[in-house]
N, C-alpha and C. Protein backbone atom coordinates (compact mmCIF):
# COMPACT_ATOMS: atom_id res chain seq x y z
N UNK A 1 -39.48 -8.51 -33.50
CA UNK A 1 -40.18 -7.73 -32.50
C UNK A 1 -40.38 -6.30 -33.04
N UNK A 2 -41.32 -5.91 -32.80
CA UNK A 2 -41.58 -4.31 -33.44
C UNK A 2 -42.00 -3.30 -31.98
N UNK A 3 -40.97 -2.38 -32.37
CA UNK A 3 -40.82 -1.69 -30.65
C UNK A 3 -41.44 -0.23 -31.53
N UNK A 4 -41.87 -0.19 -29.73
CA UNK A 4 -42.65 1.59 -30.01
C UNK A 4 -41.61 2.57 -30.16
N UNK A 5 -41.79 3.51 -30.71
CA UNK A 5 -40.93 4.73 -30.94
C UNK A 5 -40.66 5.89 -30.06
N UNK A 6 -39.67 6.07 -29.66
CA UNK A 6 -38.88 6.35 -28.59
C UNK A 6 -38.08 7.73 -29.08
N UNK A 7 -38.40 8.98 -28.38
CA UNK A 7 -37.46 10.16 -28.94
C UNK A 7 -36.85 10.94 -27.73
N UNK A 8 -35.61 11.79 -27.97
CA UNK A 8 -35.40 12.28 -26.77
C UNK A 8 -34.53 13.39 -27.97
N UNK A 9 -34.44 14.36 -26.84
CA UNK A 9 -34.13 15.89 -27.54
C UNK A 9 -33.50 16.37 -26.43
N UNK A 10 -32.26 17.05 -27.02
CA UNK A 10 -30.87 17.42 -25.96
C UNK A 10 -31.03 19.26 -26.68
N UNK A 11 -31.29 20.06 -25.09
CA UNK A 11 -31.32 21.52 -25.34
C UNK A 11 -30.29 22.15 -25.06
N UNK A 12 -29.85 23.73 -25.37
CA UNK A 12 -28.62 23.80 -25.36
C UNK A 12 -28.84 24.90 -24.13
N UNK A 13 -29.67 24.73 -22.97
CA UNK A 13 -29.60 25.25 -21.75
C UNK A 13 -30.93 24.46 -20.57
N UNK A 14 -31.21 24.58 -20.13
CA UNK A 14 -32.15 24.23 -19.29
C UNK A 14 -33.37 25.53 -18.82
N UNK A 15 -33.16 26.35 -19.41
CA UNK A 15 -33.81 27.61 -19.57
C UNK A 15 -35.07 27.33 -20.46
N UNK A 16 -36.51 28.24 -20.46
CA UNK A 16 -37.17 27.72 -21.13
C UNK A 16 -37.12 28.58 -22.43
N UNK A 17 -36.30 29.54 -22.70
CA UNK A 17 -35.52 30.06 -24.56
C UNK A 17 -34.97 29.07 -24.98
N UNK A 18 -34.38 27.92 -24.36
CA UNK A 18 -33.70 26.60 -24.34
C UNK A 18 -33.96 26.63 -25.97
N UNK A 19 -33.40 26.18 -27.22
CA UNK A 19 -33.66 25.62 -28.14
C UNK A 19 -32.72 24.33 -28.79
N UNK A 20 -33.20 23.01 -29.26
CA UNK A 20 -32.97 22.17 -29.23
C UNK A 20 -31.00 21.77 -30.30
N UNK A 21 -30.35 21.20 -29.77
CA UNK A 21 -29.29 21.26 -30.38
C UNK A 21 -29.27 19.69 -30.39
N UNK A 22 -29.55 18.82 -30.48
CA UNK A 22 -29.54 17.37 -30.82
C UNK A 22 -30.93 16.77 -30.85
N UNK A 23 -31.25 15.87 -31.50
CA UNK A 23 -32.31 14.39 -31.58
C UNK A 23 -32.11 13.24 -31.78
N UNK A 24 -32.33 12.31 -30.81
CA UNK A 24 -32.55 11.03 -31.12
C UNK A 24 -33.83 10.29 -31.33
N UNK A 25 -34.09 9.47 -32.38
CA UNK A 25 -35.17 8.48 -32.07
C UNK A 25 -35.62 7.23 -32.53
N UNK A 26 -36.32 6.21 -32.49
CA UNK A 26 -36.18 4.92 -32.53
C UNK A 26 -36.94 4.72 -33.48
N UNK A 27 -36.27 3.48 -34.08
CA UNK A 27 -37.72 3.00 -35.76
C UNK A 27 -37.74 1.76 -34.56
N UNK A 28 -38.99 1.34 -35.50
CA UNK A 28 -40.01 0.16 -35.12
C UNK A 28 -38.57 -1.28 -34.90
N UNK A 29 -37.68 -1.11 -35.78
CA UNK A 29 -36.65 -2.60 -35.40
C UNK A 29 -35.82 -2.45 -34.22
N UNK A 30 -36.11 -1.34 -34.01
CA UNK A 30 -35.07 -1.19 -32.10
C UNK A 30 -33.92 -0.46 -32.71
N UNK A 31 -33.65 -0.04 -33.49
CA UNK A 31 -32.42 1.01 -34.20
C UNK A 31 -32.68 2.56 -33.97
N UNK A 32 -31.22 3.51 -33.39
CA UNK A 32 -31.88 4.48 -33.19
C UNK A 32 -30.88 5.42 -34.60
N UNK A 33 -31.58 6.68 -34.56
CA UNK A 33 -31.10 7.29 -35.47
C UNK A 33 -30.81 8.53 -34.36
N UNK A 34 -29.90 9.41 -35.13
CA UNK A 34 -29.82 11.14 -34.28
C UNK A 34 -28.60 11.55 -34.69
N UNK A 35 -29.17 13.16 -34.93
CA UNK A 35 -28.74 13.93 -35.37
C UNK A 35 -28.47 15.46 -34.51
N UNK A 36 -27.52 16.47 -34.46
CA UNK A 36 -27.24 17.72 -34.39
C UNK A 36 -28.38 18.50 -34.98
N UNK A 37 -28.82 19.17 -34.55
CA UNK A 37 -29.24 20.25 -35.13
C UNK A 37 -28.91 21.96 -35.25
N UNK A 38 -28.90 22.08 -36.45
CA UNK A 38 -27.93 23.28 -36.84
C UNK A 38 -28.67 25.13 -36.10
N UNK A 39 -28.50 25.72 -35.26
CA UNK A 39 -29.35 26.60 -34.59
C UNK A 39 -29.93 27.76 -36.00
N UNK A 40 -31.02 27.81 -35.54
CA UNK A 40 -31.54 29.05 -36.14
C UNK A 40 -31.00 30.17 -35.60
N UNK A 41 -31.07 31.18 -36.67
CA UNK A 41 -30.24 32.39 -36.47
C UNK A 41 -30.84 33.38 -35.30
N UNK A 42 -32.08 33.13 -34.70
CA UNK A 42 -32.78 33.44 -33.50
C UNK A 42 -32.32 32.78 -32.26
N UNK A 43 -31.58 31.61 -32.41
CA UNK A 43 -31.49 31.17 -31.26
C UNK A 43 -30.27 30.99 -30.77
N UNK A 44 -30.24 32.15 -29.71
CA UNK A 44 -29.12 32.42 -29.08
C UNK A 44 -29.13 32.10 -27.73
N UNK A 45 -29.72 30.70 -27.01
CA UNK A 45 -29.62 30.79 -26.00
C UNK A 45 -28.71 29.34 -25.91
N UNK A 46 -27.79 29.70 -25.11
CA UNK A 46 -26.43 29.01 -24.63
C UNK A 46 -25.74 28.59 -23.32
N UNK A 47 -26.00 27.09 -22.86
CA UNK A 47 -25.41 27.28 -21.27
C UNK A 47 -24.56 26.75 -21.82
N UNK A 48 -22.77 27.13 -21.68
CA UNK A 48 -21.86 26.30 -21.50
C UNK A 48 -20.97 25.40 -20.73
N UNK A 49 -21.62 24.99 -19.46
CA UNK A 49 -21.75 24.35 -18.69
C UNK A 49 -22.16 22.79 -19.54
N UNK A 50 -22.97 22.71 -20.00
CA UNK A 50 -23.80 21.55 -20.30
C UNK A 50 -22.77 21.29 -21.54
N UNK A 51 -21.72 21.89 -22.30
CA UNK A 51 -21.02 21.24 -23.60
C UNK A 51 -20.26 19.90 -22.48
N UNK A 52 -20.10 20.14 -21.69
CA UNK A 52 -18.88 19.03 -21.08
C UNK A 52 -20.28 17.57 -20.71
N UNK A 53 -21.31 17.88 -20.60
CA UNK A 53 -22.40 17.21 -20.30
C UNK A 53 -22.42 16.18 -21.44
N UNK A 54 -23.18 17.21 -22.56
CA UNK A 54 -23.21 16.18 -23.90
C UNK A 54 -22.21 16.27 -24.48
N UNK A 55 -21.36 16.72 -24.78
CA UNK A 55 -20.49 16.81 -25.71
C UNK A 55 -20.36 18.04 -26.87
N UNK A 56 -21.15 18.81 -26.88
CA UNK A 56 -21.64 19.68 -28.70
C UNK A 56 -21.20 20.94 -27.81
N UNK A 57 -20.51 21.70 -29.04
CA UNK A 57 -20.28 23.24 -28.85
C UNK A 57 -20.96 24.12 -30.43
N UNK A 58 -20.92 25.05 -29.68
CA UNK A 58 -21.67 25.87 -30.74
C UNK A 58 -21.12 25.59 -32.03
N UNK A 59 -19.56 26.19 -32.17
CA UNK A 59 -19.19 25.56 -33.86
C UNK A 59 -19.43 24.51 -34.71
N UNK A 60 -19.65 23.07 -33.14
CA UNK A 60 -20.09 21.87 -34.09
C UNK A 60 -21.41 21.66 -34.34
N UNK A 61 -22.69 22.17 -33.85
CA UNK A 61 -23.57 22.79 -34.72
C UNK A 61 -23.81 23.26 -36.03
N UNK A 62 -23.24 24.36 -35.63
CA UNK A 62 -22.91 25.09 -37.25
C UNK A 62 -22.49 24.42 -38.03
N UNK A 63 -21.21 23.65 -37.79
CA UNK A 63 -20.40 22.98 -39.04
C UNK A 63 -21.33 21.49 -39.43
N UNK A 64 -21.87 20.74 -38.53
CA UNK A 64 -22.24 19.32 -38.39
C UNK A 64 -23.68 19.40 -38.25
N UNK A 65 -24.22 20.35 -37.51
CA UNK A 65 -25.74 20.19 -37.73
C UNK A 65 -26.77 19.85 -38.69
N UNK A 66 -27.68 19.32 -38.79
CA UNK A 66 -28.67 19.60 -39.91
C UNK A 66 -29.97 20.41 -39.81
N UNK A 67 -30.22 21.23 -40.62
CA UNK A 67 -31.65 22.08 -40.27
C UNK A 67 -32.51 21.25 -40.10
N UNK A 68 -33.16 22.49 -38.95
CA UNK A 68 -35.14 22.13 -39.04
C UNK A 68 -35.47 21.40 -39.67
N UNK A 69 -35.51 21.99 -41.08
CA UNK A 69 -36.48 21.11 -41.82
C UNK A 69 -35.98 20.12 -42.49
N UNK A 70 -34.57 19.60 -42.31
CA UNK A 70 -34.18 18.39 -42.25
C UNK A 70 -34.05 17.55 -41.27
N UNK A 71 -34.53 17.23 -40.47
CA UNK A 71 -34.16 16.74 -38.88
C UNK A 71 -36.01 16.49 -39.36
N UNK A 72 -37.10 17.45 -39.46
CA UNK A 72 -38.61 17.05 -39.12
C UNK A 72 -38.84 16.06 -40.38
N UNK A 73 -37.91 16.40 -41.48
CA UNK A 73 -38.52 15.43 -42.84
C UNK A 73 -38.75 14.10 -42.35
N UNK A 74 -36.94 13.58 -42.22
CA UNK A 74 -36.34 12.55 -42.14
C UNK A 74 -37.17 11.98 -40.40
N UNK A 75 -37.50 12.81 -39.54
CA UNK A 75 -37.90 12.23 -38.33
C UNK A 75 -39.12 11.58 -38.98
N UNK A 76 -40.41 12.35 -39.32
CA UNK A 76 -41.59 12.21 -39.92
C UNK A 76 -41.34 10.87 -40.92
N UNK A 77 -40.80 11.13 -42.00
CA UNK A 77 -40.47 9.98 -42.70
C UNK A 77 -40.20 8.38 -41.91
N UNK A 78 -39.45 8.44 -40.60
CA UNK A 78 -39.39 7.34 -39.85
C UNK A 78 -40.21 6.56 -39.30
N UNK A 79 -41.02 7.55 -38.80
CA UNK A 79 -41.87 7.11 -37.91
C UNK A 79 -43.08 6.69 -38.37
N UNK A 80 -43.59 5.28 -38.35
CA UNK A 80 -44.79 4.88 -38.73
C UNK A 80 -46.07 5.31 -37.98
N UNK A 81 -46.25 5.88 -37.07
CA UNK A 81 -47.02 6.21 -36.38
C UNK A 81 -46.67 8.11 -35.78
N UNK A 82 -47.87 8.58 -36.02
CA UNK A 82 -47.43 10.04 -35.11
C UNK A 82 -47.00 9.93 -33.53
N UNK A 83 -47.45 9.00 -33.45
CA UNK A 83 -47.41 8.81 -31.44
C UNK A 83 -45.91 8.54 -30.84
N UNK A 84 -45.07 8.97 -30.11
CA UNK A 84 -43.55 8.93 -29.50
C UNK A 84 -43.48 9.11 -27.84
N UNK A 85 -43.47 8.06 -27.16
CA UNK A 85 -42.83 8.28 -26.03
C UNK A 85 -41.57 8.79 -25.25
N UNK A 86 -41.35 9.69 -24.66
CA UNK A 86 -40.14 10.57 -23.85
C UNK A 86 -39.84 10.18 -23.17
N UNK A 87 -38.78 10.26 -22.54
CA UNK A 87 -38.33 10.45 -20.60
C UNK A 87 -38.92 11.79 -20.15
N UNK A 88 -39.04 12.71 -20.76
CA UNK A 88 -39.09 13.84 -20.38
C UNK A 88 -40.10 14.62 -21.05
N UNK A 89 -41.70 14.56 -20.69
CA UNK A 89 -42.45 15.00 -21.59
C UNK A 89 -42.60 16.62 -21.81
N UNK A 90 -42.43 17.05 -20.87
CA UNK A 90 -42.32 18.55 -21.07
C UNK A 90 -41.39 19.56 -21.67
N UNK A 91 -40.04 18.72 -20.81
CA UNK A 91 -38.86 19.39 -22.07
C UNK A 91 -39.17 19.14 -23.21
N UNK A 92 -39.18 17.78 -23.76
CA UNK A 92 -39.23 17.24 -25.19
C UNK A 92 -40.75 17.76 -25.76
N UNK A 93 -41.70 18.57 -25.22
CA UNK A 93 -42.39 19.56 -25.82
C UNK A 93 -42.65 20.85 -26.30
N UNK A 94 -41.27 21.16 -25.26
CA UNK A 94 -40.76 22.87 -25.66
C UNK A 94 -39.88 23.09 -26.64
N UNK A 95 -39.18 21.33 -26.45
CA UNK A 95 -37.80 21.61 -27.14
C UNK A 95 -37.93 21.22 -28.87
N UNK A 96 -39.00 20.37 -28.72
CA UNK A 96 -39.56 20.16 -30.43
C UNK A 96 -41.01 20.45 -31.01
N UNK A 97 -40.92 22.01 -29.73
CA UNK A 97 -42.24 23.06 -30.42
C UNK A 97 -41.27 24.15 -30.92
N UNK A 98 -39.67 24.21 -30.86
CA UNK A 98 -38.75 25.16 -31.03
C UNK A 98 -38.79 24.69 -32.44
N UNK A 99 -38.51 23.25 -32.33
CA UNK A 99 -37.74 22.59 -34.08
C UNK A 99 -39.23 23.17 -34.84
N UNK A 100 -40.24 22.72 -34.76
CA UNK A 100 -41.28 22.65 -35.48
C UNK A 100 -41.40 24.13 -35.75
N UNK A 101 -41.56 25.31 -35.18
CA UNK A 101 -41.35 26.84 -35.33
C UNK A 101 -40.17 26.52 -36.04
N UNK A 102 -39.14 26.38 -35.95
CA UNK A 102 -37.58 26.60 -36.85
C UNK A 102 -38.91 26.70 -38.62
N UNK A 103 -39.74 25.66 -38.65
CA UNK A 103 -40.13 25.28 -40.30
C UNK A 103 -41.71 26.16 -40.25
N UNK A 104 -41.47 26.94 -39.75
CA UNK A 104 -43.06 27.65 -39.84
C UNK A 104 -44.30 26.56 -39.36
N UNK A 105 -44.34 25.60 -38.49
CA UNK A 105 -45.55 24.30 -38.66
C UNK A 105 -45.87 24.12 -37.03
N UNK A 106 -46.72 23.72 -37.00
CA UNK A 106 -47.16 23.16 -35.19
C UNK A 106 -46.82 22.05 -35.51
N UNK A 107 -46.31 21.33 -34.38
CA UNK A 107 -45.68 20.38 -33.89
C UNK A 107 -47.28 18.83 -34.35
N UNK A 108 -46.51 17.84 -34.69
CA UNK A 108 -47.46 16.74 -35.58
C UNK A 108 -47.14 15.63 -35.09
N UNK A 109 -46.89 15.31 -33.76
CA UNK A 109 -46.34 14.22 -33.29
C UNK A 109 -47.18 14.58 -31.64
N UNK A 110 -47.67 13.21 -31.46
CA UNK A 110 -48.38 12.81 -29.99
C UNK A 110 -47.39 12.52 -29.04
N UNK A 111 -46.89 13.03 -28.05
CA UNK A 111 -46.09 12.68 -27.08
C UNK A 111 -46.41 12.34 -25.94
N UNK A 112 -46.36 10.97 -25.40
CA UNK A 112 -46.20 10.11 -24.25
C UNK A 112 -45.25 9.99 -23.34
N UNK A 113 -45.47 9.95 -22.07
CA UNK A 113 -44.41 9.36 -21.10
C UNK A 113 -44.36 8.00 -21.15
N UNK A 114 -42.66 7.65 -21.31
CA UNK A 114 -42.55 6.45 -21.35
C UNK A 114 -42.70 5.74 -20.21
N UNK A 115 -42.51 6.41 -18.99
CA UNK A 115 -42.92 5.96 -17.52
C UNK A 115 -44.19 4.98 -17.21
N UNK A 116 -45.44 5.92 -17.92
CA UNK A 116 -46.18 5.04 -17.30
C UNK A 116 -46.54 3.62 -18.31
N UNK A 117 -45.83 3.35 -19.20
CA UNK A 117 -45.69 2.12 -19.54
C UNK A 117 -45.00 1.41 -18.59
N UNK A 118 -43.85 1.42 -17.88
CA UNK A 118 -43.01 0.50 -16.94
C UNK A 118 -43.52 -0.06 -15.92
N UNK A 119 -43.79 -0.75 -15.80
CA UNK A 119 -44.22 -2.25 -14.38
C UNK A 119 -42.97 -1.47 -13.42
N UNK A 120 -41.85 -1.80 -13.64
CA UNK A 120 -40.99 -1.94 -12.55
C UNK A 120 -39.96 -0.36 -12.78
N UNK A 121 -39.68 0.28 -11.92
CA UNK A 121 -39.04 1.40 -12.35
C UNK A 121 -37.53 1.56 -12.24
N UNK A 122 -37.48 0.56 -10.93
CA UNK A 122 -35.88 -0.03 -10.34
C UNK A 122 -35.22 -0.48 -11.66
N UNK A 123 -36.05 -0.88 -12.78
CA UNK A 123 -35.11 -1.57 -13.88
C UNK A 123 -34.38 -0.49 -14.72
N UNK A 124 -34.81 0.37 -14.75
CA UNK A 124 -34.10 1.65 -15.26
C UNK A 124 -33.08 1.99 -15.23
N UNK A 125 -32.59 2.35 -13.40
CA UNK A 125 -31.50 2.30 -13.08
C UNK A 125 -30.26 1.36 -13.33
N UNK A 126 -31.10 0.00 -13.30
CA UNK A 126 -30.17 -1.26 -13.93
C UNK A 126 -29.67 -1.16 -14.99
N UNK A 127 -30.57 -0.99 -15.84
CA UNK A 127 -30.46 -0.91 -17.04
C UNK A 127 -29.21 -0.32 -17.32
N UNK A 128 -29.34 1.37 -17.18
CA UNK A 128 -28.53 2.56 -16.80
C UNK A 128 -26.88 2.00 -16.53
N UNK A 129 -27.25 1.46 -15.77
CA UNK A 129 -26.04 0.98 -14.68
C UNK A 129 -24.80 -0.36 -15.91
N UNK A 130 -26.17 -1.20 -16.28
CA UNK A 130 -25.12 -2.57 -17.51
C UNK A 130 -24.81 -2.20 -18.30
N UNK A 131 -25.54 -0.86 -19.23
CA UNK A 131 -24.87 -0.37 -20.06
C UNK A 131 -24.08 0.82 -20.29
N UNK A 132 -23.80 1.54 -19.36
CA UNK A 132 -23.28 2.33 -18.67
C UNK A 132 -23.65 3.59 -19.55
N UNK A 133 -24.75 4.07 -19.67
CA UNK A 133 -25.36 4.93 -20.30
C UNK A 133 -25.76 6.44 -19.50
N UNK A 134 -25.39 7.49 -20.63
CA UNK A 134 -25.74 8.85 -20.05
C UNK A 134 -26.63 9.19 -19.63
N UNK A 135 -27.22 10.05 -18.67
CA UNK A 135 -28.40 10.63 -18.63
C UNK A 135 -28.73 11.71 -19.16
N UNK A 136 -27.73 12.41 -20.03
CA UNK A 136 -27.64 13.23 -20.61
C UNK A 136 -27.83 13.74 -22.26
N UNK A 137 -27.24 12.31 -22.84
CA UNK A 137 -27.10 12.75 -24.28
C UNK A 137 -28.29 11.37 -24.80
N UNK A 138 -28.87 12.05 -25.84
CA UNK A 138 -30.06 12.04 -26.31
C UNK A 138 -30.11 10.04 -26.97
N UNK A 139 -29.32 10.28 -27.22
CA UNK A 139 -29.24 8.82 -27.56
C UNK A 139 -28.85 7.66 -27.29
N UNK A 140 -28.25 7.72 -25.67
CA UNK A 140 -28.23 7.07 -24.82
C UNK A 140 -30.02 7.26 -23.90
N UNK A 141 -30.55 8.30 -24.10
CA UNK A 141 -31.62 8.32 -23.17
C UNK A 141 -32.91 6.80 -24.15
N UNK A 142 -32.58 7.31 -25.24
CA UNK A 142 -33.23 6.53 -26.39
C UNK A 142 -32.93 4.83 -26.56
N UNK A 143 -31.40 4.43 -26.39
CA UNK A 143 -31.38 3.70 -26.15
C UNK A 143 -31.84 2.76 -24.62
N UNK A 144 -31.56 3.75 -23.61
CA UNK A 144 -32.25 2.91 -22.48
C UNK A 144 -33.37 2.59 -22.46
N UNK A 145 -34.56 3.63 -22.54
CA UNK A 145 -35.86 3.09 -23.01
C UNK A 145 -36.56 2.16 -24.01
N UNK A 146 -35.58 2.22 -24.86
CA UNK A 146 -35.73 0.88 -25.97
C UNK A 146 -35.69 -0.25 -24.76
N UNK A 147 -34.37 -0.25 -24.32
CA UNK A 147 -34.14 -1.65 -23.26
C UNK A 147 -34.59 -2.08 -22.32
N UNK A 148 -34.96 -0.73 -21.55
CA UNK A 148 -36.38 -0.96 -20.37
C UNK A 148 -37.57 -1.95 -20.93
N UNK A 149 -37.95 -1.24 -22.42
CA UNK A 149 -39.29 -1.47 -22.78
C UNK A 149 -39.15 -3.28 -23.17
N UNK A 150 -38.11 -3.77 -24.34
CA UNK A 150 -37.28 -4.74 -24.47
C UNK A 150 -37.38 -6.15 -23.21
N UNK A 151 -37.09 -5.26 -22.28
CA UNK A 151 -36.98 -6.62 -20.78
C UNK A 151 -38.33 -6.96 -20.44
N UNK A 152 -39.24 -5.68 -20.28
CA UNK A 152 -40.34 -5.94 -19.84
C UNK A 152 -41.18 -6.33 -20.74
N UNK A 153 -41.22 -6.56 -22.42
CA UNK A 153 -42.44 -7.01 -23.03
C UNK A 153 -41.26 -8.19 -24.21
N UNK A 154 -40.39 -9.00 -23.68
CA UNK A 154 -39.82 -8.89 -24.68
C UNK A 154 -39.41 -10.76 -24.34
């Protein structure tokens, strides 16, 4: 089965200075990949509220992150197609128009809501619910939408 590509991006406030501190996203075999991303030296915006959410604090950034322009290579490199569906199309446009500025470049990827692909929306929550998945961290958001998409064309 060859599944559409699926990304989600975890910010390190809900503010719109917000800049992105994790990525997840899906290759065509239903496998997800994701990574930390290491902050640019501009980006100082920080809710610490949200570390207990996802998990990441500033040091493990720094120490574990990978740059910009390693996070856009390796994303780009994945993805057979420019086109990526979200949960969240607007965050996940601010938050990886931040990464794409981190490398001097406009953003090179088409972003979709994965919503209006879904027939049924109640399955989400199910979904959510069997695999007892976050709503929070980026690669649980990635994996549910794989599985939504999975039930309904699959």
């Amino acid at each position: 089965m060859q599944y559409p590509h699926f990304l989600a991006v975890d910010g390190s406030s809900w503010e719109e200075q917000a800049h992105p501190i994790a990525i997840a996203w899906s290759l065509a075999d239903g496998s997800i990949k994701t990574t930390m991303i290491q902050p640019e030296d501009d980006w100082d915006d920080w809710d610490f509220a949200l570390e207990d959410l996802h998990g990441i604090n500033q040091d493990t950034l720094y120490q574990r992150g990978e740059t910009c322009y390693s996070v856009l290579r390796e994303l780009e490199h994945d993805l057979e197609q420019p086109r990526v569906a979200t949960d969240d199309r607007e965050r996940c446009e601010l938050l990886l128009e931040k990464l794409y500025e981190g490398c001097g470049r406009d953003v090179s990827l088409e972003i979709d809501d994965y919503l209006d692909d879904v027939q049924d929306t109640s399955r989400i929550e199910e979904v959510r619910d069997q695999l007892q998945l976050s709503q929070q961290m980026c690669e649980d958001r990635v994996r549910l939408m794989l599985e939504v998409w999975a039930r309904e064309n699959g």
